[in-house]
Protein backbone atom coordinates (compact mmCIF):
# COMPACT_ATOMS: atom_id res chain seq x y z
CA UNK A 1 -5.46 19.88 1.82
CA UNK A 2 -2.57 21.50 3.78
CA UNK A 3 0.27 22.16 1.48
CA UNK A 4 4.19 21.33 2.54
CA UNK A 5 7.52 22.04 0.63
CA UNK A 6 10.33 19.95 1.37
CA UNK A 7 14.21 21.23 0.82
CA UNK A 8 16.40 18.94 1.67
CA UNK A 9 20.06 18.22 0.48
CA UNK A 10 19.95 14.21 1.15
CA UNK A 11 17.61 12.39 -1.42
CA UNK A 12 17.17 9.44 1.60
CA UNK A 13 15.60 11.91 3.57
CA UNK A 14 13.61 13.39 1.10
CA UNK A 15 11.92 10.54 0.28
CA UNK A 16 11.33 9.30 3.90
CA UNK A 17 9.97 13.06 5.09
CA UNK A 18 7.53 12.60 1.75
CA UNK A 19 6.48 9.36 2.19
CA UNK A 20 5.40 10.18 6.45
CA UNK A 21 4.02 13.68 5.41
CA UNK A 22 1.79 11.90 2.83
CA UNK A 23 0.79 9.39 5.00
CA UNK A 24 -1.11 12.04 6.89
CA UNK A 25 -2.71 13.50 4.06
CA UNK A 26 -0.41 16.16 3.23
CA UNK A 27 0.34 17.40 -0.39
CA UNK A 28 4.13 17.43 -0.43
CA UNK A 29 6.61 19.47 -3.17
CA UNK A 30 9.92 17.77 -2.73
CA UNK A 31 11.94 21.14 -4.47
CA UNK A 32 15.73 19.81 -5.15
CA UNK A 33 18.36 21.33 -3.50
CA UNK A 34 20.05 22.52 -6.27
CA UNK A 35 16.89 24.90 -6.79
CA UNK A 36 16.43 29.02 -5.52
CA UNK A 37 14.18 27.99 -3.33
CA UNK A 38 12.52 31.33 -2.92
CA UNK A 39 11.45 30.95 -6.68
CA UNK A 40 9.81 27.89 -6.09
CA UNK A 41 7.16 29.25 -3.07
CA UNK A 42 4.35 30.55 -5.21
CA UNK A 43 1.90 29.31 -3.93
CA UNK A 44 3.02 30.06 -0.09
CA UNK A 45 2.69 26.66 1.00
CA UNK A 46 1.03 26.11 4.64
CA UNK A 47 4.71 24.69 5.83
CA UNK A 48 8.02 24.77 4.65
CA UNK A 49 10.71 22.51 5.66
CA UNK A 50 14.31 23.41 5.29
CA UNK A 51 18.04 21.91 5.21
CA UNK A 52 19.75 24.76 7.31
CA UNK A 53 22.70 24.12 5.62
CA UNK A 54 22.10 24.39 1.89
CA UNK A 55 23.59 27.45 0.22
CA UNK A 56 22.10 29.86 -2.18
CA UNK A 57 23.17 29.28 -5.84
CA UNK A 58 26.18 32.09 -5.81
CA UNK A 59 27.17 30.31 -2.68
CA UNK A 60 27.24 33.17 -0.21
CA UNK A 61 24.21 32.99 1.68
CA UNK A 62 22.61 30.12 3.63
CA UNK A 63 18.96 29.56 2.05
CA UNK A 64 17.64 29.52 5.02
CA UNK A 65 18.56 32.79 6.02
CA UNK A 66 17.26 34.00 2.56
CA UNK A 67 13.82 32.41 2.78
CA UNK A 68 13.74 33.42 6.00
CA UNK A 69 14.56 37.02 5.09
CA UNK A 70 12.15 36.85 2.23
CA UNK A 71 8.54 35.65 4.10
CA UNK A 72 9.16 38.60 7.15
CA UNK A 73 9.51 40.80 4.08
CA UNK A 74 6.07 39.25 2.84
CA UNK A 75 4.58 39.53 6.49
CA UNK A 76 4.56 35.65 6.48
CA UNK A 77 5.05 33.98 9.59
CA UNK A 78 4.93 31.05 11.43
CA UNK A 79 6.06 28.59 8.21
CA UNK A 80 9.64 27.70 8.26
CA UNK A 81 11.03 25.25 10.00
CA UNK A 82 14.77 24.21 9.64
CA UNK A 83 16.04 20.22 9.79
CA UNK A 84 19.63 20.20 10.37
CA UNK A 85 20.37 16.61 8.89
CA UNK A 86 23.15 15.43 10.37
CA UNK A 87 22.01 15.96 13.84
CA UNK A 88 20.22 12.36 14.80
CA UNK A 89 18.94 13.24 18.44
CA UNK A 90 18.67 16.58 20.27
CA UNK A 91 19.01 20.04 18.56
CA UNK A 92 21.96 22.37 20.47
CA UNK A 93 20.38 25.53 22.24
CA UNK A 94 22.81 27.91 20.09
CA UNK A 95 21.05 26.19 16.64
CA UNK A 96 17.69 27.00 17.90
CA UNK A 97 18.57 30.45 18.76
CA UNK A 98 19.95 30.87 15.51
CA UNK A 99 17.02 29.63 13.88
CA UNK A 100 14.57 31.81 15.58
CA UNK A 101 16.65 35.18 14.52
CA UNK A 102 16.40 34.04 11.03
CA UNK A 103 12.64 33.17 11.30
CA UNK A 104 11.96 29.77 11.89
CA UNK A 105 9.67 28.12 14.50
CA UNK A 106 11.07 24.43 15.22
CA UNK A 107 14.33 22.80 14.40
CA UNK A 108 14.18 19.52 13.42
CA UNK A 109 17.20 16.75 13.83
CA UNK A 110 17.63 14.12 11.07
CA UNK A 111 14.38 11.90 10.02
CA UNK A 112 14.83 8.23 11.45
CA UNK A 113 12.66 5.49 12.36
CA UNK A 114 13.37 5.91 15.83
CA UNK A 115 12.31 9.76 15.92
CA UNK A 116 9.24 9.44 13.62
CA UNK A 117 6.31 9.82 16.15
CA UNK A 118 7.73 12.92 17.46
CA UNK A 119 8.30 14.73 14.42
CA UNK A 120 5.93 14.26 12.29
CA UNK A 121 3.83 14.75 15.99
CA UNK A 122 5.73 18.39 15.86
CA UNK A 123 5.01 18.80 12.35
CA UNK A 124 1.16 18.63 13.01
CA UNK A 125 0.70 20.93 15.99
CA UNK A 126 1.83 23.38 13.55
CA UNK A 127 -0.20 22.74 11.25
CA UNK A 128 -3.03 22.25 13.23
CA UNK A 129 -3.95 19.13 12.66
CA UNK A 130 -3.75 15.77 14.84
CA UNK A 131 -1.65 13.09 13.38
CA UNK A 132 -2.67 9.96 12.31
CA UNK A 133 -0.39 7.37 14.27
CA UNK A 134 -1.37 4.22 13.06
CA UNK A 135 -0.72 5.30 9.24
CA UNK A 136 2.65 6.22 10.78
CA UNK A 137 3.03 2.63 11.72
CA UNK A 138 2.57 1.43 8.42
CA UNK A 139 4.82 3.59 6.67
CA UNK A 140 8.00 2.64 8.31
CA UNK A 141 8.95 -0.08 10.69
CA UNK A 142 8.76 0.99 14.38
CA UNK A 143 10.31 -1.32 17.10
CA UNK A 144 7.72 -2.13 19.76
CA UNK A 145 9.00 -3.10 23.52
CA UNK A 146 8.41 -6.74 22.21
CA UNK A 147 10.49 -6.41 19.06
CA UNK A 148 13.77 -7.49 18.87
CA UNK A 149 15.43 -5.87 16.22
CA UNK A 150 18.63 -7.76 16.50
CA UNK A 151 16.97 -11.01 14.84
CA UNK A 152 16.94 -9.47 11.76
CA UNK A 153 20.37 -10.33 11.61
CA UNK A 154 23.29 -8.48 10.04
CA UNK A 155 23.85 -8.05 6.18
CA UNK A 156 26.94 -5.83 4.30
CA UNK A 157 25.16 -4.92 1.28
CA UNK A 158 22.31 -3.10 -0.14
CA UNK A 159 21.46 -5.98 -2.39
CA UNK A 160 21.55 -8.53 0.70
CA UNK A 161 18.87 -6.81 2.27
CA UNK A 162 16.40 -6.66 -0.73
CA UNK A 163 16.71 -9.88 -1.30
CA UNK A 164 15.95 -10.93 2.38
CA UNK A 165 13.26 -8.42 2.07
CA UNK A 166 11.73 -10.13 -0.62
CA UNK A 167 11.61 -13.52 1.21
CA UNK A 168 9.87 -11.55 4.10
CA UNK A 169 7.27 -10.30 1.58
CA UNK A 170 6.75 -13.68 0.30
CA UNK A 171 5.66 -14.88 4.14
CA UNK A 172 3.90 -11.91 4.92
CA UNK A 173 6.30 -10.45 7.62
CA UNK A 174 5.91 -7.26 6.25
CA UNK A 175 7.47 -5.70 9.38
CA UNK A 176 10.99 -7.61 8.50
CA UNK A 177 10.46 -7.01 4.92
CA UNK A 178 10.24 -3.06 5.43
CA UNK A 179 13.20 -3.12 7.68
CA UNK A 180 15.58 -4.43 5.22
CA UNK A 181 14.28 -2.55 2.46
CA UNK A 182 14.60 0.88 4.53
CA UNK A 183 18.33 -0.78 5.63
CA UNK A 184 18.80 -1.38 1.30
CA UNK A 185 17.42 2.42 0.54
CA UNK A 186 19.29 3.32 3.27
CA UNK A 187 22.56 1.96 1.70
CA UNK A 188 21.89 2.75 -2.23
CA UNK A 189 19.13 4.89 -2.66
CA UNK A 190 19.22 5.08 -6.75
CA UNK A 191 18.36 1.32 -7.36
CA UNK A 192 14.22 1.72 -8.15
CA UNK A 193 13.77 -2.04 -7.51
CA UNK A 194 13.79 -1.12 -3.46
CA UNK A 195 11.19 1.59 -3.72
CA UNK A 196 9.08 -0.43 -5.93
CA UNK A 197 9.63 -3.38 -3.11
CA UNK A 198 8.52 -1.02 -0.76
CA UNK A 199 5.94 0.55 -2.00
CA UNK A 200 4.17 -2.98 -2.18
CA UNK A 201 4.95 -3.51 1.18
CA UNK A 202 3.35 0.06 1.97
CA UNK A 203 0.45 -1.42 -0.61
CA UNK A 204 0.04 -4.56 1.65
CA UNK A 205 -0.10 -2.53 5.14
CA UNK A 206 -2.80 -0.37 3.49
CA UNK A 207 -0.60 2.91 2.99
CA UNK A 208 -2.14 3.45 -0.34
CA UNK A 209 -0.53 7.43 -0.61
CA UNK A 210 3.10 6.18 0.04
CA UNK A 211 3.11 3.14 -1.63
CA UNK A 212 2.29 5.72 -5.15
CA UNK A 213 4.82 8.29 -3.89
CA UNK A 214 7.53 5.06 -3.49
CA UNK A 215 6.47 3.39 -6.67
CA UNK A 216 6.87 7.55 -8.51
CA UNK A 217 10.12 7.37 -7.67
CA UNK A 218 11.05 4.28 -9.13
CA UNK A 219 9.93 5.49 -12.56
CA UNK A 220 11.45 8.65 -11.75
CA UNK A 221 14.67 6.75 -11.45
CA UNK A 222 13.80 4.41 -14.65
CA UNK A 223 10.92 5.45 -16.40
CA UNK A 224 10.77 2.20 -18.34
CA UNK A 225 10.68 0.12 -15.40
CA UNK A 226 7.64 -2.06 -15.98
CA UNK A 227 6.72 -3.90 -12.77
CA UNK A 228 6.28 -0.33 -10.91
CA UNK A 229 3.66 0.70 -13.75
CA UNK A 230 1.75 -2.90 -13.02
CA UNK A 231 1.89 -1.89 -9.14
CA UNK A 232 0.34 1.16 -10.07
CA UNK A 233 -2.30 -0.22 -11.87
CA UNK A 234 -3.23 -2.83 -8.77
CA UNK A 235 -3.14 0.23 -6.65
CA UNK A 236 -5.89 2.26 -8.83
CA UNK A 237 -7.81 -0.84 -9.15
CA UNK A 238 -8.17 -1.79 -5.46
CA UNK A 239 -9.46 1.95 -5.01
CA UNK A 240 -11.59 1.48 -8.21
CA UNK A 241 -9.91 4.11 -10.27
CA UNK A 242 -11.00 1.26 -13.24
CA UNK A 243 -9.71 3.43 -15.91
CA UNK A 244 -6.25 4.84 -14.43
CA UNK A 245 -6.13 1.16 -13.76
CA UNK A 246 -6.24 0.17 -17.51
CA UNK A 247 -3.71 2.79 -18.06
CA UNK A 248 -1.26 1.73 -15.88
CA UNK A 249 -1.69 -1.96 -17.26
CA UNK A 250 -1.29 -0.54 -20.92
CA UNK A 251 1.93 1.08 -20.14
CA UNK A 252 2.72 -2.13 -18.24
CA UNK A 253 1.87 -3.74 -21.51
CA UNK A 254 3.57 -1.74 -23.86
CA UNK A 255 6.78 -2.16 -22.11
CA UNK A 256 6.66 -5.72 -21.49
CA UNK A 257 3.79 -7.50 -23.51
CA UNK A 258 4.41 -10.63 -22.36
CA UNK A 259 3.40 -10.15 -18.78
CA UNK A 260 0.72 -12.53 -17.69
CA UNK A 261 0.39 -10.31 -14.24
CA UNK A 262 -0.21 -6.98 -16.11
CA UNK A 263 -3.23 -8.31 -18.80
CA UNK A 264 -4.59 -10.57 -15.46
CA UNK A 265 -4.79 -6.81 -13.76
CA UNK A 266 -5.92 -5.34 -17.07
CA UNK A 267 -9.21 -7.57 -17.16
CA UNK A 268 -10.38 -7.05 -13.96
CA UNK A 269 -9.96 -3.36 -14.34
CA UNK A 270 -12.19 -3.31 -17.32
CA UNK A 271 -14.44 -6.48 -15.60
CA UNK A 272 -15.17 -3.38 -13.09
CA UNK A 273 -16.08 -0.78 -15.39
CA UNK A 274 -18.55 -2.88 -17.45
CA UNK A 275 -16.10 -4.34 -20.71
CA UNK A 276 -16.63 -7.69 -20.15
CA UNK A 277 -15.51 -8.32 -23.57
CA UNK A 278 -12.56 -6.63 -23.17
CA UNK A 279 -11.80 -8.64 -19.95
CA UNK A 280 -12.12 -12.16 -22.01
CA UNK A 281 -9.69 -11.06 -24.55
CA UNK A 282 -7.13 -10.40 -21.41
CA UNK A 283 -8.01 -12.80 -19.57
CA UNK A 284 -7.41 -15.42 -22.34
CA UNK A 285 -4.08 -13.78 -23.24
CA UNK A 286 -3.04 -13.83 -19.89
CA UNK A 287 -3.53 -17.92 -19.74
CA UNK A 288 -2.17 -18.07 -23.40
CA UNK A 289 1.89 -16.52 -21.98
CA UNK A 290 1.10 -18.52 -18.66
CA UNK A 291 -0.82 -21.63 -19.13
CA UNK A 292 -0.64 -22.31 -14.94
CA UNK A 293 -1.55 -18.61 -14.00
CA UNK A 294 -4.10 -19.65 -11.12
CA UNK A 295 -5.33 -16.52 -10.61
CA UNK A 296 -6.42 -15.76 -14.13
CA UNK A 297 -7.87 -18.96 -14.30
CA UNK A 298 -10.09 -17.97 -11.06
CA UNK A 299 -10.88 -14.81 -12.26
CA UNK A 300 -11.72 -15.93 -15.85
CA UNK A 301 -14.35 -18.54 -13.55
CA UNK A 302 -15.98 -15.69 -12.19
CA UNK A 303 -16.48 -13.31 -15.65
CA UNK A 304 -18.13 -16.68 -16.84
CA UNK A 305 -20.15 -17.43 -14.08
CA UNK A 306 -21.06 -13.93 -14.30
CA UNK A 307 -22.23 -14.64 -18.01
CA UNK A 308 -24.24 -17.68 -17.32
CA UNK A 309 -21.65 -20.09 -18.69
CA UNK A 310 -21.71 -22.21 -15.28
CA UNK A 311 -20.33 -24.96 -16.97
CA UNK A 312 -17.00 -23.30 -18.37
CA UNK A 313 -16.99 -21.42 -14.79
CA UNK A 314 -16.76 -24.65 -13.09
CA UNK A 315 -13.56 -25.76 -15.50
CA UNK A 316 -11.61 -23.00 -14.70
CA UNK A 317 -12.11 -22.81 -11.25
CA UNK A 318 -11.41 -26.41 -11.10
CA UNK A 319 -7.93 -25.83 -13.19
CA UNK A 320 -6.81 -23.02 -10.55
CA UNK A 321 -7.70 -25.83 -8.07
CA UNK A 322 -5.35 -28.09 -10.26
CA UNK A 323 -2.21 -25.23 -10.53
CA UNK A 324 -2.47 -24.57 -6.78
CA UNK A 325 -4.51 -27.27 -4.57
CA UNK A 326 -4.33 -24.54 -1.33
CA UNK A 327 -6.33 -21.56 -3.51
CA UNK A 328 -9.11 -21.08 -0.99
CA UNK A 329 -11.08 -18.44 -3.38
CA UNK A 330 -11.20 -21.29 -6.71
CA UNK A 331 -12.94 -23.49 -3.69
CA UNK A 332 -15.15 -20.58 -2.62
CA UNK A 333 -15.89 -19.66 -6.17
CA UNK A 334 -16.46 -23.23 -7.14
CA UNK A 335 -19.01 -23.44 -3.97
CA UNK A 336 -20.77 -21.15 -4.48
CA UNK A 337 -22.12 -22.42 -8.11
CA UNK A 338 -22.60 -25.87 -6.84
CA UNK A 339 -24.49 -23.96 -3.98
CA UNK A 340 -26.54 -21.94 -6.81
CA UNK A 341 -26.90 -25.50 -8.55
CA UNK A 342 -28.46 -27.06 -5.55
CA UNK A 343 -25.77 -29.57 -4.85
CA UNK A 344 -25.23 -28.37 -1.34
CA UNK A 345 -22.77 -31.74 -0.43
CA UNK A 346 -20.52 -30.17 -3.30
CA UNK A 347 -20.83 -26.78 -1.92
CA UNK A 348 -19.86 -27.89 1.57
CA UNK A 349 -17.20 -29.78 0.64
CA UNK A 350 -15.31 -26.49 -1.48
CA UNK A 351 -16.45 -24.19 1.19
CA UNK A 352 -14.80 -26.63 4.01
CA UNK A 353 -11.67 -26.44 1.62
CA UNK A 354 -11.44 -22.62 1.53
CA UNK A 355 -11.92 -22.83 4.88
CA UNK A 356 -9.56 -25.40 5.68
CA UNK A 357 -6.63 -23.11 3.76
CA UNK A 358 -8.11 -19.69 4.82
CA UNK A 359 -9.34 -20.20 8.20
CA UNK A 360 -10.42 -17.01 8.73
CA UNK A 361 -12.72 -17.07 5.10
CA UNK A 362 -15.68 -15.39 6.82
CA UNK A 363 -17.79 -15.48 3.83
CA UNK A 364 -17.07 -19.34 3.10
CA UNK A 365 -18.13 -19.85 6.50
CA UNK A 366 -21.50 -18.07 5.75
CA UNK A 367 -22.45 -19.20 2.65
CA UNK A 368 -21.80 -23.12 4.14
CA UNK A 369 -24.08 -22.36 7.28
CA UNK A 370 -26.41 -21.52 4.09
CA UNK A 371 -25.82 -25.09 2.04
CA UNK A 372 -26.17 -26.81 5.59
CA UNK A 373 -29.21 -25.15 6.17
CA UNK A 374 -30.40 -26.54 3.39
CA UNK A 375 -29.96 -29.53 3.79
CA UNK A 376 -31.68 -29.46 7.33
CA UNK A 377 -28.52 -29.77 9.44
CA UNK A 378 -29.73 -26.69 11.83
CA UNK A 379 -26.71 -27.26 14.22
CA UNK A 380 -24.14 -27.17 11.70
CA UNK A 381 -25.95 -24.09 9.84
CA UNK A 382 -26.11 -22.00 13.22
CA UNK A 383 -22.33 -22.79 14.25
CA UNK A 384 -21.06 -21.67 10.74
CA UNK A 385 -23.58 -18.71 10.74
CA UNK A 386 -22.22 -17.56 14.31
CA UNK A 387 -18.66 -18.33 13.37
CA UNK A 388 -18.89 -16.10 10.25
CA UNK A 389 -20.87 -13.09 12.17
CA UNK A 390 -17.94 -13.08 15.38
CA UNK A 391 -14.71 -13.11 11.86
CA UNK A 392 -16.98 -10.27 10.08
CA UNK A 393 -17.61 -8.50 13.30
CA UNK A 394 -13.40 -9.05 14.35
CA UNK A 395 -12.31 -7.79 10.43
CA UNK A 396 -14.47 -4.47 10.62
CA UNK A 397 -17.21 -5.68 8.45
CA UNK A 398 -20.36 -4.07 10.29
CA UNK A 399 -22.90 -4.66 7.20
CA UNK A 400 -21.88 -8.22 6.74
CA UNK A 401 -21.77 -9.00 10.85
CA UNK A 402 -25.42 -7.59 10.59
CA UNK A 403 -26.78 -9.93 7.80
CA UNK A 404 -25.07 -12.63 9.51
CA UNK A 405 -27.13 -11.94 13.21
CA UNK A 406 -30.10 -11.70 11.05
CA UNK A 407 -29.64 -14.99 9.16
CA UNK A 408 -28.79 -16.40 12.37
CA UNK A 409 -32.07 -14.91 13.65
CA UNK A 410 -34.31 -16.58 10.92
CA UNK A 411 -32.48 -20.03 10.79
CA UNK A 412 -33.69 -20.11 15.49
CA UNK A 413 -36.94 -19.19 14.83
């Protein structure tokens, strides 16, 4: 993994130049500016980017003419290049001359959302590398032709804007939401409920690297702040990192111990490594400080199912139906032990409901062509069959979309 230190005088850009640079796989050092920066370049990293105007600690000499000084004197070449951050478009001939004399082989302007492609396109020609524009896309919110960004309206205050974002979040536009959390950052960058907002939005869009550098720098900023230590442990979980997971949750936990959300992530962390037991206990606790917690109530279902306990399985999922009558998976889930049960009209009748609130529920569509088939209706099973292979095929699922031809197969011949 290709190594970069960052040196930067603004903490906005910082963050934004960390979060791209990890997006493409990069290991990034973010050194403060207050640092000798020299000192801090064991090991020589594969790229070093540099505010041109940050001084040296006695305040006589640019850094950047020291570092550069310091890697000809170490036969290093080809590794510095200067940003000079308050320059938002096109980088005067005179600076790049400049910059070459003192050793550098780009000069970058400011970081923006407008300039992104390009520079962090720059960035990887040096390092050799090709860069990865759709996880670009996801980290920060890029107008297309067809976007108008003037919709989003017009807001005075940091707080405005995270609170808009949030709404945005809530309705999955997670393109408005990240453009009024960048605008809030962009206003007040020490407040770590924005970069835990946005490093669920960066969750969400499946930029798993910078929503953990965004949600590190809330706890840098507040190292008590519990929501960003739950976030954590959802991110570890969804890569199945089960015990970092439980980690996270128990430092969740321990700073807030009546958080439904953090023992509901808890149990299915240790569901997934094998402590069913363990998952119960949160689980239970988790319903006992929320009583109408849907989710644990669904996920509770399934650790009983998964024990046998059909009967208790069927309660819960039917309670989760009760909290929140448009929870497609308590339908699936429910389905699928009616299906197991051999009272296919039940099983058709949750699977049409998960369907009917998640129209795109691929594998409630399958497993219905399945409780149909059963029941002899070979029309019905080969439309849902065929509807389930094209929504596996169009969501990337290649090993499902296969099972579902071949079921098709068998049900025709």
């Amino acid at each position: 993994m290709k190594t970069i230190v960052l040196f930067l005088s603004q903490p906005d850009q910082g963050d934004l130049w960390q979060r791209v640079l990890a997006s493409q796989g990069l290991k990034v050092r973010n050194v403060p500016p207050e640092a000798e920066l020299i000192d801090q370049l064991q090991p020589i990293p594969d790229l070093i980017l540099l505010d041109m105007g940050i001084k040296s600690q006695d305040g006589n000499n640019l850094q950047a003419s020291n570092v550069g000084r310091w890697l000809k004197s170490q036969n290093i070449n080809d590794r510095l290049v200067f940003i000079n951050p308050k320059e938002e478009t096109q980088i005067k001939d005179l600076e790049k001359r400049w910059a070459v004399r003192q050793g550098a082989v780009e000069v970058l302007p400011r970081l923006h959302e407008y300039n992104i492609l390009e520079q962090i396109e720059t960035v990887c020609n040096l390092l050799g590398i090709s860069p990865n524009r759709e996880a670009l896309k996801s980290i920060v919110f890029l107008p297309e032709p067809d976007v108008d960004v003037s919709s989003f309206g017009s807001l005075s205050d940091a707080n405005s804007y995270y609170l808009r974002a949030q709404k945005h979040l809530e309705h999955q536009n997670l393109r408005g939401a990240l453009y009024d959390i960048e605008r809030a950052i962009e206003m007040d960058g020490e407040v770590p409920e924005y970069f835990c907002l946005r490093g669920q939005i960066m969750f969400k869009q499946g930029a798993i690297d910078a929503a953990i550098v965004d949600l590190d720098i809330a706890l840098k900023k507040d190292s008590r702040y519990q929501e960003a230590y739950y976030w954590k442990g959802v991110i570890r979980s969804s890569l199945g990192e089960n015990q970092a997971a439980i980690a996270e949750f128990d430092r969740a936990i321990k700073l807030d111990n009546k958080s439904a959300q953090a023992y509901n992530g808890r149990a299915l962390a240790k569901f997934n490594s094998g402590d069913q037991r363990g998952a119960m206990q949160d689980y239970n606790q988790a319903i006992k400080i929320n009583p109408n917690f849907d989710q644990a109530f669904n996920n509770r279902g399934l650790l009983l199912y998964e024990q046998g306990n059909t009967k208790v399985a069927i309660q819960d999922f039917s309670q989760a139906i009760k909290i929140n009558p448009s929870f497609a998976d308590a339908y699936y889930n429910r389905g699928n032990i009616y299906s197991d049960l051999g009272d296919f009209k039940l099983a058709i009748d949750d699977y049409s409901a998960a369907i009917k609130y998640n129209p795109t529920f691929a594998q409630a569509y399958g497993n219905r062509g399945l409780a149909y088939y059963e029941l002899d209706e070979l029309r019905q099973a080969l439309l849902d069959t065929q509807k389930a292979a094209e929504l596996f095929q169009q969501q990337g699922d290649q090993d499902s979309y296969k099972q579902a031809l071949e079921t098709y197969r068998q049900m025709k011949s």
